[in-house]
C-alpha atoms as a PDB file:
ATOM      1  CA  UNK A   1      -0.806  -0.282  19.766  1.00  0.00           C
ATOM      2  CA  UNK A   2       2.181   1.724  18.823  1.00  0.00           C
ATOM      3  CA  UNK A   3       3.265   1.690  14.928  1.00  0.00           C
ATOM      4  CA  UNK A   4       6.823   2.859  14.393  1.00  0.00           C
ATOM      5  CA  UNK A   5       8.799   3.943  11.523  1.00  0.00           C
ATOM      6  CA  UNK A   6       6.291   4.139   9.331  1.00  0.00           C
ATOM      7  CA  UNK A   7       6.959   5.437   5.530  1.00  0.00           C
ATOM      8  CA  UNK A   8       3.923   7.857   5.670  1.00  0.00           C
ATOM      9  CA  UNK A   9       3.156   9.381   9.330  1.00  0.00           C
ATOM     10  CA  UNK A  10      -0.599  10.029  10.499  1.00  0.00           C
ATOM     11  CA  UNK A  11       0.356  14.399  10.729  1.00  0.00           C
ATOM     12  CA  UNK A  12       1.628  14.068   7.094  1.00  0.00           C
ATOM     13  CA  UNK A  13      -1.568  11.947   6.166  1.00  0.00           C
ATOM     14  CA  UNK A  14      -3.770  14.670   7.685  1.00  0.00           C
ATOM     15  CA  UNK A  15      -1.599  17.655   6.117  1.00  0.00           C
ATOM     16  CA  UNK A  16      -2.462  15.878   2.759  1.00  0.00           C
ATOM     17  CA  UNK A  17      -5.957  16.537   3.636  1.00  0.00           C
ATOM     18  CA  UNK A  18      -6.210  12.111   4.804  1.00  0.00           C
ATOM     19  CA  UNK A  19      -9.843  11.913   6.720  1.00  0.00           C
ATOM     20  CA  UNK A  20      -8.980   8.559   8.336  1.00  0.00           C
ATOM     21  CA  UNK A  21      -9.034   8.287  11.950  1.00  0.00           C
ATOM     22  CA  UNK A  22      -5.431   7.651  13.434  1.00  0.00           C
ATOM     23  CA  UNK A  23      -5.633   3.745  14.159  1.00  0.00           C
ATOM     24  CA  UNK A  24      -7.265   2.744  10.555  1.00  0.00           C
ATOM     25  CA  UNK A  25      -4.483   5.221   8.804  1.00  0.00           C
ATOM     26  CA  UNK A  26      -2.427   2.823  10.490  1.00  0.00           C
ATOM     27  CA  UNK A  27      -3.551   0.053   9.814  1.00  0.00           C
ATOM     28  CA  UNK A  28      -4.128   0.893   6.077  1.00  0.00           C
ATOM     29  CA  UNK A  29      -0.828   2.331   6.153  1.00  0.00           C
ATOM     30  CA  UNK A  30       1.004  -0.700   7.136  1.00  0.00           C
ATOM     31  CA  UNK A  31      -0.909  -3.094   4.803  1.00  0.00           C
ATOM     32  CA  UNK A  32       0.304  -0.511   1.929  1.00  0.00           C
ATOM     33  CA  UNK A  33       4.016  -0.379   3.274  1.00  0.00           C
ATOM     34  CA  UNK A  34       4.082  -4.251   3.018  1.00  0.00           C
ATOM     35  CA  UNK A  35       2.621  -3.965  -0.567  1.00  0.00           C
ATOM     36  CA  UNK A  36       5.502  -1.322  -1.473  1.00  0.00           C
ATOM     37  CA  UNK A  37       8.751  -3.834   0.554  1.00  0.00           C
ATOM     38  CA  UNK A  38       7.172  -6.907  -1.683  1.00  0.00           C
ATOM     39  CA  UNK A  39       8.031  -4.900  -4.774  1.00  0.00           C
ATOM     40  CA  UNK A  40      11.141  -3.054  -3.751  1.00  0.00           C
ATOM     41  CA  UNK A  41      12.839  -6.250  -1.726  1.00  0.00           C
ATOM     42  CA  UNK A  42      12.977  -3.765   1.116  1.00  0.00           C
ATOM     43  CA  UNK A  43      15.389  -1.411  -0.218  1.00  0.00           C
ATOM     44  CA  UNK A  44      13.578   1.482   1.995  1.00  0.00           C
ATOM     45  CA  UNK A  45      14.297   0.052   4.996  1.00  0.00           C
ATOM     46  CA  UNK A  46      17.253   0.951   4.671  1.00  0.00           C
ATOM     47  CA  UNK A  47      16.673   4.349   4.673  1.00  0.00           C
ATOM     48  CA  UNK A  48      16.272   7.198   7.646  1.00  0.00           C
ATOM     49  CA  UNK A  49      14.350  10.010   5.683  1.00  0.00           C
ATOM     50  CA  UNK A  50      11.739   8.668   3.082  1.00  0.00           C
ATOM     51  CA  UNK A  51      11.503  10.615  -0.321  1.00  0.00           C
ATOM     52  CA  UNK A  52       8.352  12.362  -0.946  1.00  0.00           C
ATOM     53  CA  UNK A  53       7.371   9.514  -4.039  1.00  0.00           C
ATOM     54  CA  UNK A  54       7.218   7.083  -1.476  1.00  0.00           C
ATOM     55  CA  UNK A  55       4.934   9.322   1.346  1.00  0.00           C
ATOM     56  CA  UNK A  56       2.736  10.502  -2.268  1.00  0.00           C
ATOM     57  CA  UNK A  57       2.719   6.459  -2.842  1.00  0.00           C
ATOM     58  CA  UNK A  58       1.759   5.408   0.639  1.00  0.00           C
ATOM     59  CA  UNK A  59      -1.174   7.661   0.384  1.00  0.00           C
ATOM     60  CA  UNK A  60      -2.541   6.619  -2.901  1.00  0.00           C
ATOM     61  CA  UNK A  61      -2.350   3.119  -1.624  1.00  0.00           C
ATOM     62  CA  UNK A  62      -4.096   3.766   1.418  1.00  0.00           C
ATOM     63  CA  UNK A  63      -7.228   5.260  -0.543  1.00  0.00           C
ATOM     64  CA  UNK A  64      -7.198   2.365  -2.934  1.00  0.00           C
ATOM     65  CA  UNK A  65      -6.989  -0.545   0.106  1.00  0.00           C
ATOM     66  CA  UNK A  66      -9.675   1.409   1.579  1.00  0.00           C
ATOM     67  CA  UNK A  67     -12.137   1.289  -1.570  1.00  0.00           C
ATOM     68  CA  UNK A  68     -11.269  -2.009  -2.093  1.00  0.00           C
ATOM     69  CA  UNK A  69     -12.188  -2.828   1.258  1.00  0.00           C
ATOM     70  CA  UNK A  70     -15.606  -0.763   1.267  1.00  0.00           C
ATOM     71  CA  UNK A  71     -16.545  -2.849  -2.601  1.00  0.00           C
ATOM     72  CA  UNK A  72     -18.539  -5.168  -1.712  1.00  0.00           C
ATOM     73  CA  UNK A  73     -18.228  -7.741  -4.703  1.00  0.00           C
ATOM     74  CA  UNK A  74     -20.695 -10.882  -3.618  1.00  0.00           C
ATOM     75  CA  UNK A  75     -21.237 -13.506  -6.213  1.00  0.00           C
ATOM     76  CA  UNK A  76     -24.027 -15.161  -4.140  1.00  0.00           C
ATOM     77  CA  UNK A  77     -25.419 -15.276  -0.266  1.00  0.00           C
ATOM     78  CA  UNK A  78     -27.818 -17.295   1.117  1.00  0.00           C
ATOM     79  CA  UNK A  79     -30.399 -16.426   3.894  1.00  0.00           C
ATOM     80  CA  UNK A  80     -30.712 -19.699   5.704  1.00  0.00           C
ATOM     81  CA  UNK A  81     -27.601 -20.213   7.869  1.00  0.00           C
ATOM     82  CA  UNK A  82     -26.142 -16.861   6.478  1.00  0.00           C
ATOM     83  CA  UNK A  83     -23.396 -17.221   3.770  1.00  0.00           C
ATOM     84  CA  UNK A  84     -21.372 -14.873   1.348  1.00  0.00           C
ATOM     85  CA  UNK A  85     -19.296 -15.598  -1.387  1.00  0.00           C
ATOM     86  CA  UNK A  86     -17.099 -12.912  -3.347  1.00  0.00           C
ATOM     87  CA  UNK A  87     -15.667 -13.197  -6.520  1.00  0.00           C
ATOM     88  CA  UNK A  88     -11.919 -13.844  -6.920  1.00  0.00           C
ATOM     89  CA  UNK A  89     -11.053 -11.944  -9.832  1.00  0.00           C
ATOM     90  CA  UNK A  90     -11.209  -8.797  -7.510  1.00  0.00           C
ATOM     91  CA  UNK A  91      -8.425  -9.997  -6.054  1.00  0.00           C
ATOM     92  CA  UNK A  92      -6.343  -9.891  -9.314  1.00  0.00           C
ATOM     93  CA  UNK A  93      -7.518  -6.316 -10.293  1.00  0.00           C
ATOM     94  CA  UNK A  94      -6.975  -4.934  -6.814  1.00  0.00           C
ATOM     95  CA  UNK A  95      -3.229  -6.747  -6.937  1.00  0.00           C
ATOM     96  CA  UNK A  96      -2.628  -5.199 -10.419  1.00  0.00           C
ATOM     97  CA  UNK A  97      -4.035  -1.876  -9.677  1.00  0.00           C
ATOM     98  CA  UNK A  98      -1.635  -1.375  -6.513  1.00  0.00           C
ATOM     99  CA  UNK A  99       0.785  -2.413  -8.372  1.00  0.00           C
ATOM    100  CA  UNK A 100       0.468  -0.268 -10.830  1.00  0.00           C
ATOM    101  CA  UNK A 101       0.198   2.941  -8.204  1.00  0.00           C
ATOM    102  CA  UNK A 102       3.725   1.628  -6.923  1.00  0.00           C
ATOM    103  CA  UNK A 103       5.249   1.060 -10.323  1.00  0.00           C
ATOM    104  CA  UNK A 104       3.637   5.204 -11.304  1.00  0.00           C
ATOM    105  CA  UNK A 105       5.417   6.442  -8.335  1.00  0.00           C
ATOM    106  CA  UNK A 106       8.433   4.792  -8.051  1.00  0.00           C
ATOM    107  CA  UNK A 107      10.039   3.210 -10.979  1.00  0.00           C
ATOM    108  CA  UNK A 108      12.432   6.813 -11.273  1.00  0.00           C
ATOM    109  CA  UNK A 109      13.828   6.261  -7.646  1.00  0.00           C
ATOM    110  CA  UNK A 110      16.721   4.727  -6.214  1.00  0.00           C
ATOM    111  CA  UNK A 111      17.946   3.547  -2.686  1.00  0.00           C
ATOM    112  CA  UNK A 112      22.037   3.565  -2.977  1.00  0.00           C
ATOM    113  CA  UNK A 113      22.129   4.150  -6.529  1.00  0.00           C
ATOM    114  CA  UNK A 114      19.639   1.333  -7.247  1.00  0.00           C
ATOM    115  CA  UNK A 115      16.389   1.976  -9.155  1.00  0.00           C
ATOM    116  CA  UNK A 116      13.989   0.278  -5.818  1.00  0.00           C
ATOM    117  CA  UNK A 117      11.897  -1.833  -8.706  1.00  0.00           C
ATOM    118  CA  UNK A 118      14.931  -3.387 -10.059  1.00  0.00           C
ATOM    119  CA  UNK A 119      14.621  -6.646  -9.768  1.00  0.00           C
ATOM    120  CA  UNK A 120      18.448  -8.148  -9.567  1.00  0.00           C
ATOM    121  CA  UNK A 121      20.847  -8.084  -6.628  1.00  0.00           C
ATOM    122  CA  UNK A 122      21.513  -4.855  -4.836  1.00  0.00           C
ATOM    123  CA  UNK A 123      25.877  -5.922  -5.259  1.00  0.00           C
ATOM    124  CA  UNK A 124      27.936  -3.807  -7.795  1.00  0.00           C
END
């Protein structure tokens, strides 16, 4: 599997000292790009070169997803006929916590003269 055109590459991951194997950088990596085009509406897709806030972004995300991912955060299992339940309100805090990553990175840059936060239409 072959990801493309990503906003953080795996050599730039690894030259910011990233210890993930290549595929689960990617993976990761993706899952935090579609984090970052929810909040932005896309607005770096339409861009060739990324700015460093974004790459700096990407990676912060990508260690957060990842804890969140290791937390294990079980509000009950049984034995008998295995079963796990996990509390929701991680869910919330994980959601607010990227957020707030994306919103520390990139609430001072713009894509065509448009802060990439704002939340209005793109037309002048």
């Amino acid at each position: 599997m072959k990801f493309e055109n990503q906003y953080l590459t795996y050599k730039e991951y690894k030259e910011l000292k990233g210890e993930l194997s290549e595929m689960s950088f990617s993976l990761l990596e993706y899952r935090a790009e579609k984090e970052i085009d929810e909040q932005t509406f896309n607005r770096f897709r339409k861009l060739k070169e990324y700015p460093i806030e974004l790459k700096l972004c990407i990676n912060e995300l990508i260690t957060e997803i990842k804890r969140y991912n290791e937390v294990s955060n079980k509000s009950s299992e049984t034995v008998g006929s295995y079963s796990v339940s996990y509390d929701k309100p991680v869910t919330q805090e994980k959601k607010k916590s990227l957020n707030a990553i994306i919103k520390a990175y990139l609430s001072e840059v713009k894509v065509g003269g448009i802060f990439v936060l704002y939340c209005g239409d793109d037309e002048k």
